[in-house]
C-alpha atoms as a PDB file:
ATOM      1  CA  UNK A   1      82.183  43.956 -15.126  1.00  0.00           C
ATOM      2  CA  UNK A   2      82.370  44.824 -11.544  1.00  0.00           C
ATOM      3  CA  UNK A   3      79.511  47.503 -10.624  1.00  0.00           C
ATOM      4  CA  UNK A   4      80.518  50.972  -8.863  1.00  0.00           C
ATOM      5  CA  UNK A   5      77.207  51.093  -7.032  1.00  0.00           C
ATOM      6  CA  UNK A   6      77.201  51.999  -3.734  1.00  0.00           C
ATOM      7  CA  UNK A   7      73.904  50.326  -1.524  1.00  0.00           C
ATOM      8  CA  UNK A   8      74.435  52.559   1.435  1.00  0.00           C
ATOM      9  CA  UNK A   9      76.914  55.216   1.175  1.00  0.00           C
ATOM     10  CA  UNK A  10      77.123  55.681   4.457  1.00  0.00           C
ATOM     11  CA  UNK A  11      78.818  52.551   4.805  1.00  0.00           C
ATOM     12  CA  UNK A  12      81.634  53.574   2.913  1.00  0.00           C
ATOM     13  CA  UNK A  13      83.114  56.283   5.342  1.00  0.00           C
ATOM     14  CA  UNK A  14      82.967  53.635   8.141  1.00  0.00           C
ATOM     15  CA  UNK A  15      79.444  54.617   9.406  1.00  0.00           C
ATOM     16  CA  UNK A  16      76.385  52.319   9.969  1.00  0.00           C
ATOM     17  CA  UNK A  17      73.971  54.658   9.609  1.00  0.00           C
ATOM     18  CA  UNK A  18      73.155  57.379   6.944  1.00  0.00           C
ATOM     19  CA  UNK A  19      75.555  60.924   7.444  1.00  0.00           C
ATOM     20  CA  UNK A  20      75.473  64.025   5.159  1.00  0.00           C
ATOM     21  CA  UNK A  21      78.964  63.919   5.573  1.00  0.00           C
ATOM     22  CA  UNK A  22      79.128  60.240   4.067  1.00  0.00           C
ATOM     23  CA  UNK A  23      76.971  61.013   0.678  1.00  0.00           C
ATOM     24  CA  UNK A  24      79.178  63.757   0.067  1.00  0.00           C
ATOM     25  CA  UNK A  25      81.955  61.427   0.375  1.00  0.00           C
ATOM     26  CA  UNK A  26      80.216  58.611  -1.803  1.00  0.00           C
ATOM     27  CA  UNK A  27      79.487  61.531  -4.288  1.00  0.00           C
ATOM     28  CA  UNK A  28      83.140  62.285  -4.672  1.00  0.00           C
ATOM     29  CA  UNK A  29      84.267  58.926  -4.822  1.00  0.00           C
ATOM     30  CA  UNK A  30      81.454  57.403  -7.265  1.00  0.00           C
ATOM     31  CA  UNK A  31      83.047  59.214 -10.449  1.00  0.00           C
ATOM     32  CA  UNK A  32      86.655  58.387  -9.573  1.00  0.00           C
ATOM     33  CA  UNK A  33      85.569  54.628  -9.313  1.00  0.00           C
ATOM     34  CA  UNK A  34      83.860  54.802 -12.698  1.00  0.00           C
ATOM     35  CA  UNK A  35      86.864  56.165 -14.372  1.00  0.00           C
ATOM     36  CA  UNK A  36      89.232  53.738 -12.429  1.00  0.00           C
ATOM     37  CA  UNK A  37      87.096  50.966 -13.791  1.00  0.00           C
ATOM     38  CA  UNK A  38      86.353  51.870 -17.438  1.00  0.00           C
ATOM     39  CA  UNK A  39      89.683  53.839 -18.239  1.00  0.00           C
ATOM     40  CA  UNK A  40      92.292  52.981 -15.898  1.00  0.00           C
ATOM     41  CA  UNK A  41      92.561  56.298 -14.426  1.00  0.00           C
ATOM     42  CA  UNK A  42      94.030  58.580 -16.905  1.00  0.00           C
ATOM     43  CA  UNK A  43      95.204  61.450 -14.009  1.00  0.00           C
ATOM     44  CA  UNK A  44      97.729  58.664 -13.262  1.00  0.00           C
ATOM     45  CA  UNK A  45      99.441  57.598 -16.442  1.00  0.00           C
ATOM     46  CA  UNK A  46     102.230  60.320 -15.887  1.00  0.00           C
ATOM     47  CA  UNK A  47     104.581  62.274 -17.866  1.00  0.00           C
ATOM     48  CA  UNK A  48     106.538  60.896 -20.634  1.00  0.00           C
ATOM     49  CA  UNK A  49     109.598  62.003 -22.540  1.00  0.00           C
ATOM     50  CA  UNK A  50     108.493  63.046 -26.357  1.00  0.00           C
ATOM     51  CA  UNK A  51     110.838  64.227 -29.521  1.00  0.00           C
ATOM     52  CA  UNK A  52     109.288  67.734 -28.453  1.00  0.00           C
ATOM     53  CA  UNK A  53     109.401  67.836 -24.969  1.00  0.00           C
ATOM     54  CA  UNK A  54     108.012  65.639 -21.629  1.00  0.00           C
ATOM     55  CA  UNK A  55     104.237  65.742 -22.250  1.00  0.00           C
ATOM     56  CA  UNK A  56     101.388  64.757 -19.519  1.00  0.00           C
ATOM     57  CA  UNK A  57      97.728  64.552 -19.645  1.00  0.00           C
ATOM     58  CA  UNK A  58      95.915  66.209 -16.818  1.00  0.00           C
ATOM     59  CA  UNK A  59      92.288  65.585 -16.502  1.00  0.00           C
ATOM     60  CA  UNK A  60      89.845  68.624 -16.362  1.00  0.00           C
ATOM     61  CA  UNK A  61      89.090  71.020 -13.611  1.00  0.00           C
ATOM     62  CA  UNK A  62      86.398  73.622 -14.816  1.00  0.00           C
ATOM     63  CA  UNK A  63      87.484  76.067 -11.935  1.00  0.00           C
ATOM     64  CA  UNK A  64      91.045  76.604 -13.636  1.00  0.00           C
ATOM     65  CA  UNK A  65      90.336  75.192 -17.633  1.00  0.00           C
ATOM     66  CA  UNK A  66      87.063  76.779 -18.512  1.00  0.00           C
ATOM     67  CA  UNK A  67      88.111  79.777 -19.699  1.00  0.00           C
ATOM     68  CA  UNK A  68      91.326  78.701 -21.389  1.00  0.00           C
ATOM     69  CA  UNK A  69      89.336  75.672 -23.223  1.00  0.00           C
ATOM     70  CA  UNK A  70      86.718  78.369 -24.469  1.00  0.00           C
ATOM     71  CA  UNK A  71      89.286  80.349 -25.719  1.00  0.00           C
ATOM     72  CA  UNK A  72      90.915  77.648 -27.789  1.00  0.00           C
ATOM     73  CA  UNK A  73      87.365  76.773 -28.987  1.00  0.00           C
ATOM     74  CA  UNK A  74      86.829  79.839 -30.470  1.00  0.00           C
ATOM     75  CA  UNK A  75      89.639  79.459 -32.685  1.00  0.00           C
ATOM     76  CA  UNK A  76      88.926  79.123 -36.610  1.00  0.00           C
ATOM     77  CA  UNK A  77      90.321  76.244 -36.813  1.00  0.00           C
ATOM     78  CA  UNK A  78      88.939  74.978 -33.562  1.00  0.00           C
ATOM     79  CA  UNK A  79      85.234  75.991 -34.196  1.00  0.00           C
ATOM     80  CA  UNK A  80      85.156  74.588 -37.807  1.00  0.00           C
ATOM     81  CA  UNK A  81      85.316  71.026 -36.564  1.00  0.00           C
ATOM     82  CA  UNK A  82      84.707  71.073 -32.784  1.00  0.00           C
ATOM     83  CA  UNK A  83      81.669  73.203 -33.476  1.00  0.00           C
ATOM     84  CA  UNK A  84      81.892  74.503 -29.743  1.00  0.00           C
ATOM     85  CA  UNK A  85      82.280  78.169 -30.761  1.00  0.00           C
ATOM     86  CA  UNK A  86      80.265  80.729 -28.048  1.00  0.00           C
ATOM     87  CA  UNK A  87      80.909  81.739 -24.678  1.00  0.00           C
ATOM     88  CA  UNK A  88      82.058  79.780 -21.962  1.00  0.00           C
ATOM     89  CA  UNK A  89      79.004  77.845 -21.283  1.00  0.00           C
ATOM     90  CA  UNK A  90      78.915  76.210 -24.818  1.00  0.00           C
ATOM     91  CA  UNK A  91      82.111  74.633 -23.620  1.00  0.00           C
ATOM     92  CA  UNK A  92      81.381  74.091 -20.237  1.00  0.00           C
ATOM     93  CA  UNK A  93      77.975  72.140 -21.199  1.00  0.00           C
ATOM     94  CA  UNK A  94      80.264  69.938 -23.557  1.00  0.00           C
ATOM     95  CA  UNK A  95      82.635  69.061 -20.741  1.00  0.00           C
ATOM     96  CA  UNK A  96      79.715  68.828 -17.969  1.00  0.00           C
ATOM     97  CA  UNK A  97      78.487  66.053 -19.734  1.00  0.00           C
ATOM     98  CA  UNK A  98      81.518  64.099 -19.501  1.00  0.00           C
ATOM     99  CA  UNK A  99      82.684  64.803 -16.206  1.00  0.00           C
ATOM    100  CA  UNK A 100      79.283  64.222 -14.612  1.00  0.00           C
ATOM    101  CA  UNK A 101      78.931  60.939 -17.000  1.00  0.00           C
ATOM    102  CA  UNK A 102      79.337  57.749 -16.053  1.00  0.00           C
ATOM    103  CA  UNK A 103      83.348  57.816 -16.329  1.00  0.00           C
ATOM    104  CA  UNK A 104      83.247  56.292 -20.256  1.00  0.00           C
ATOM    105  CA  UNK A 105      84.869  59.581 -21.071  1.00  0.00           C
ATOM    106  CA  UNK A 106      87.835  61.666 -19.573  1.00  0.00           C
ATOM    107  CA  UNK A 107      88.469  65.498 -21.031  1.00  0.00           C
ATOM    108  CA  UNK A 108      92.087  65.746 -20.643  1.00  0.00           C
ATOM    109  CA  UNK A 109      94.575  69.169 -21.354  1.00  0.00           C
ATOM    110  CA  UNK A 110      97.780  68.326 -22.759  1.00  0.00           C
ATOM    111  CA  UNK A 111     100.919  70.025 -21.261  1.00  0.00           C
ATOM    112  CA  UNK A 112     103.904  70.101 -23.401  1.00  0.00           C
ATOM    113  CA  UNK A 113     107.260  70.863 -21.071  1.00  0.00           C
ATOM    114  CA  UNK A 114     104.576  72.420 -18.568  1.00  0.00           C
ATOM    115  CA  UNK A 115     102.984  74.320 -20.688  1.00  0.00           C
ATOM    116  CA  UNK A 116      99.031  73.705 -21.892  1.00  0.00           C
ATOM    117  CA  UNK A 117      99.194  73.613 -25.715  1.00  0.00           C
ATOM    118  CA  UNK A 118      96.062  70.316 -26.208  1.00  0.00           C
ATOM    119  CA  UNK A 119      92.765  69.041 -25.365  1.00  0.00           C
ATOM    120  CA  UNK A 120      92.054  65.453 -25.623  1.00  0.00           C
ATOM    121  CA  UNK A 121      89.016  63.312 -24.952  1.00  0.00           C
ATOM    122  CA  UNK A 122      90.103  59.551 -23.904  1.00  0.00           C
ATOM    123  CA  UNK A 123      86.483  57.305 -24.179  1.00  0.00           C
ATOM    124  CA  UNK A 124      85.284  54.109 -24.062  1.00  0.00           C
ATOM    125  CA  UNK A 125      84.641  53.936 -27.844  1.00  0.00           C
ATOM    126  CA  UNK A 126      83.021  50.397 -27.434  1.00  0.00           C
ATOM    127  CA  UNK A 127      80.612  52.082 -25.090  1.00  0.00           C
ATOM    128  CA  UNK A 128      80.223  55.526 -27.667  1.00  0.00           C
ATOM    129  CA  UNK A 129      77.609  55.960 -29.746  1.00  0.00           C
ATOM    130  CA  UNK A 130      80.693  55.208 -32.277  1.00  0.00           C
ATOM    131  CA  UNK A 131      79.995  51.282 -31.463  1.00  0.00           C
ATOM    132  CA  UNK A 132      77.174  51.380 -33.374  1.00  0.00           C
ATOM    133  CA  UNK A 133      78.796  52.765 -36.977  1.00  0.00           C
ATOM    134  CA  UNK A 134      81.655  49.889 -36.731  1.00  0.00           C
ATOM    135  CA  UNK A 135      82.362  45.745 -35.006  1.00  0.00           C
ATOM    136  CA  UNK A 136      83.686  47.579 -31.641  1.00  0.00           C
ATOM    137  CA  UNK A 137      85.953  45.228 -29.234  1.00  0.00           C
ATOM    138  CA  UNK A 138      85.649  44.886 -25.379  1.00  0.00           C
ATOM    139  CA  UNK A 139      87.453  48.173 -23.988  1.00  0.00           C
ATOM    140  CA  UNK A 140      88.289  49.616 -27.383  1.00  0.00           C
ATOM    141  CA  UNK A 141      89.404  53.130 -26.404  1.00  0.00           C
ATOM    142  CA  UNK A 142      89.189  56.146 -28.472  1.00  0.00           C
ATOM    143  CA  UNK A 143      90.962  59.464 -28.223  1.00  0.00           C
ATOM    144  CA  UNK A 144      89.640  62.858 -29.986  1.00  0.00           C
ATOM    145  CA  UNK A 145      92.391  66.267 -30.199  1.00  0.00           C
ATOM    146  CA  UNK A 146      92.790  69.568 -30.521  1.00  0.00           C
ATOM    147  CA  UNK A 147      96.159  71.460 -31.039  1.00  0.00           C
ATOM    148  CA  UNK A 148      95.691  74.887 -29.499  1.00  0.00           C
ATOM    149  CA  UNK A 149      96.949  77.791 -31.860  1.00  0.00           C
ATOM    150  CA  UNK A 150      98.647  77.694 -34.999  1.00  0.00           C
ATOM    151  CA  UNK A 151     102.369  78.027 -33.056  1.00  0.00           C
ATOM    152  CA  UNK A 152     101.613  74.472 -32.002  1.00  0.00           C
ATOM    153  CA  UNK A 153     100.457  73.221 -35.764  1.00  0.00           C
ATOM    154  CA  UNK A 154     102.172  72.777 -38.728  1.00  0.00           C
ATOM    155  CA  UNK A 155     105.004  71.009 -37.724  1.00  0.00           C
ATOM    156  CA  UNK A 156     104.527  67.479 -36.730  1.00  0.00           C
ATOM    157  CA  UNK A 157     103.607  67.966 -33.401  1.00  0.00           C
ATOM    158  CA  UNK A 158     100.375  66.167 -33.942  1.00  0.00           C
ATOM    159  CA  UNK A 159     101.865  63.055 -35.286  1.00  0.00           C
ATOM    160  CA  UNK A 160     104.331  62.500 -32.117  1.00  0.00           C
ATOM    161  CA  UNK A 161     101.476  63.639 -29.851  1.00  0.00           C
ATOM    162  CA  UNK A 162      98.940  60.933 -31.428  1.00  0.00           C
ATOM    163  CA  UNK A 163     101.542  58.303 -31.124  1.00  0.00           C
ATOM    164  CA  UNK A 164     102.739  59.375 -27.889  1.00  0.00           C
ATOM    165  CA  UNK A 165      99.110  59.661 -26.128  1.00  0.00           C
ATOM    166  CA  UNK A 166      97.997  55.983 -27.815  1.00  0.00           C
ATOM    167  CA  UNK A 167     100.981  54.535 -26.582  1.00  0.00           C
ATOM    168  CA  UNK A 168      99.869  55.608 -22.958  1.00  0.00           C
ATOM    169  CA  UNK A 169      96.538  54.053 -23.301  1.00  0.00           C
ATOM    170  CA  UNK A 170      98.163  50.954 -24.679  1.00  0.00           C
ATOM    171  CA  UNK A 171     100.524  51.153 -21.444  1.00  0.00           C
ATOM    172  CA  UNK A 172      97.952  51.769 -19.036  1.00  0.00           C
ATOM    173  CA  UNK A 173      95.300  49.987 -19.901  1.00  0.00           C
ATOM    174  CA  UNK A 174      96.536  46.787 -20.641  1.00  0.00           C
ATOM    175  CA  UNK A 175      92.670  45.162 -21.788  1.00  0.00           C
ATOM    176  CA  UNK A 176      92.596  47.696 -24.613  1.00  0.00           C
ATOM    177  CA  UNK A 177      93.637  45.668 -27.688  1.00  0.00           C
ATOM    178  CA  UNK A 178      93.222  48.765 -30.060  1.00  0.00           C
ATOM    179  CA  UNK A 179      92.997  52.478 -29.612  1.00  0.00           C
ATOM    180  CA  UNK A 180      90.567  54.137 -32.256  1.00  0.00           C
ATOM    181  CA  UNK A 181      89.598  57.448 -33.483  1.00  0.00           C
ATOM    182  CA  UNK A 182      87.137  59.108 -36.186  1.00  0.00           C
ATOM    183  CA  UNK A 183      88.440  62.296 -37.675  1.00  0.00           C
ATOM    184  CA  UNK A 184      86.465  63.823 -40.435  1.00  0.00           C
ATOM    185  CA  UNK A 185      88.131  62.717 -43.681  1.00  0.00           C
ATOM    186  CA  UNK A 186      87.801  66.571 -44.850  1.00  0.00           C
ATOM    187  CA  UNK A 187      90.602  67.614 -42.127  1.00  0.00           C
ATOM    188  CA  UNK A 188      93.343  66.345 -44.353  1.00  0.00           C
ATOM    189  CA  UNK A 189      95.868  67.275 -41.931  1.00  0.00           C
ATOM    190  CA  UNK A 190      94.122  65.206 -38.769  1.00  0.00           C
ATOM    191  CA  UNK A 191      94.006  62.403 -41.064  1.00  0.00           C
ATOM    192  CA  UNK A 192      97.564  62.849 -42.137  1.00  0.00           C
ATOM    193  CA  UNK A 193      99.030  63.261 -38.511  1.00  0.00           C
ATOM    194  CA  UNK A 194      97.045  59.379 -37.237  1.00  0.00           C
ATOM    195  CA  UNK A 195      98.193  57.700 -40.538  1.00  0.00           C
ATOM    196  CA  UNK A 196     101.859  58.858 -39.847  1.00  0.00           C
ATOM    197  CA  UNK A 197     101.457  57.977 -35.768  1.00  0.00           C
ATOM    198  CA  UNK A 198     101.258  54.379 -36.650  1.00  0.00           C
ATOM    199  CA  UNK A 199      96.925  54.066 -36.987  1.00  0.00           C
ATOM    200  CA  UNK A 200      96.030  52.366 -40.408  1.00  0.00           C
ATOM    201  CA  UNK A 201      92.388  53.975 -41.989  1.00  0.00           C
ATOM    202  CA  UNK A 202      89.827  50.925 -41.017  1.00  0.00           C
ATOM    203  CA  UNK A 203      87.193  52.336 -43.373  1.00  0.00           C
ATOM    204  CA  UNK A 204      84.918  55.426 -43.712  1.00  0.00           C
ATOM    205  CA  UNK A 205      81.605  56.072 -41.446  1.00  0.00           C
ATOM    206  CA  UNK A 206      78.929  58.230 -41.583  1.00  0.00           C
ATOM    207  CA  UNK A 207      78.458  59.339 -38.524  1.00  0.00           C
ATOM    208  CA  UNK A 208      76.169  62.217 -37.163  1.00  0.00           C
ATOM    209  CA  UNK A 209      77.456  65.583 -38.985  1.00  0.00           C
ATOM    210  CA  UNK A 210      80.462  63.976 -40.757  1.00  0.00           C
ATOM    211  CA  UNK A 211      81.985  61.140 -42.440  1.00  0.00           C
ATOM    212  CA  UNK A 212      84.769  60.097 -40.793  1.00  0.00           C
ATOM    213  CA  UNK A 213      87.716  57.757 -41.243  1.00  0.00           C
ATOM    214  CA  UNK A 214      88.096  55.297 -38.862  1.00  0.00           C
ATOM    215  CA  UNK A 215      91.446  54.682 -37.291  1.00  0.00           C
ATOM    216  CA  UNK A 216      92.488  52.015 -35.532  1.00  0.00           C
ATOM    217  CA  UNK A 217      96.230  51.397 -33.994  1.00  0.00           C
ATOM    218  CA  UNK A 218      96.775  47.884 -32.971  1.00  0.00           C
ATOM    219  CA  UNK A 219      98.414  46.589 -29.870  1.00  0.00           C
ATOM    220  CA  UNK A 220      99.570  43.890 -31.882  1.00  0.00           C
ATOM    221  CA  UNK A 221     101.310  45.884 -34.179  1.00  0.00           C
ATOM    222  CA  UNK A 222     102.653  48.830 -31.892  1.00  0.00           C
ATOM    223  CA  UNK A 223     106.194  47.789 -33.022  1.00  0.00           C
ATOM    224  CA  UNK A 224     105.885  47.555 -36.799  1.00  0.00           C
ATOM    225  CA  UNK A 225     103.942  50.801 -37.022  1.00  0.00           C
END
């Protein structure tokens, strides 16, 4: 795999010699080369036309999300298996750590016709801690989701979301073979929605706080599914 390093980041706003001005530019651009290279750069994928409405992911800006992710955190349902419950600095810690990661992991709001109604991780999964709980392949991607509020559950949404949003990593990332997720096999409903968006149950996993079904939806069977 290509590396993202960066010798002398001077170098790479056209200067020979070292320039505050040119870290600060190698700063910026170090994370967005990372997520170019191991997700295919999910703030371009675009909006797509859904059964319930043109739907877009749109990567995570703390500045404007922060307080509208903390609020869906707090939710019952939310807190129960997110476990993120607490002011706005429980969530901000969990999203810190992707978004000053190495780029294996992009925290994503959904928008739904415009308006924000989901939050979805897109990861590496064969670079996760997940990798070690089941036989990963090269750029297996995984996706995580939360429907905010209950006017957005109850009614298949999740289903045509999970289908739509592993569609557009099959679409855009054209060396992921399989798209993968691990819900807890207590949320009946998660599990429902990824066996009726096409992902077949792989097996269960115990995995750190949970056992989990693992889901996997083929590229090779995107059509028959």
């Amino acid at each position: 795999m290509p590396s993202t390093e960066i010798e002398n980041p001077a170098h790479v706003a056209g200067h020979t010699t070292a320039h505050p001005a040119a870290f600060r530019f190698a700063a910026r651009l170090l994370p967005l080369l990372a997520e170019a290279e191991l997700l295919d750069s999910p703030a371009g994928w675009g909006s797509v036309t859904t059964p319930a409405g043109a739907f877009r992911l749109e990567p995570i800006r703390l500045g404007r999300d922060l307080e509208l992710l903390t609020r869906w955190m707090n939710e019952p349902d939310a807190a129960a298996h997110w476990e993120l419950a607490g002011p706005a600095s429980v969530t901000a810690a969990h999203l810190r750590a992707q978004l000053d990661g190495d780029g294996s992991s992009t925290p994503c709001i959904g928008y739904l016709d415009g308006t924000p109604m989901s939050y979805w991780e897109i990861y590496r999964a064969d670079l996760d801690p997940l990798a070690r709980h089941y036989r990963a392949h090269p750029h297996d991607t995984g996706i995580h989701l939360l429907i905010a509020d209950g006017t957005h559950r109850g009614r298949g949404l999740g289903t045509t979301l999970l289908r739509t949003v592993a569609n557009l990593v099959l679409d855009n990332r054209p060396r992921c073979t399989r798209v993968i997720a691990e819900p807890d096999i207590r949320n009946t409903p998660s599990v429902s929605a990824f066996l009726a968006s096409g992902f077949r149950c792989s097996t269960e996993i115990e995995l750190p706080g949970k056992r989990a079904a693992l889901m996997i939806r083929e590229r090779a069977l995107r059509n028959l599914i």
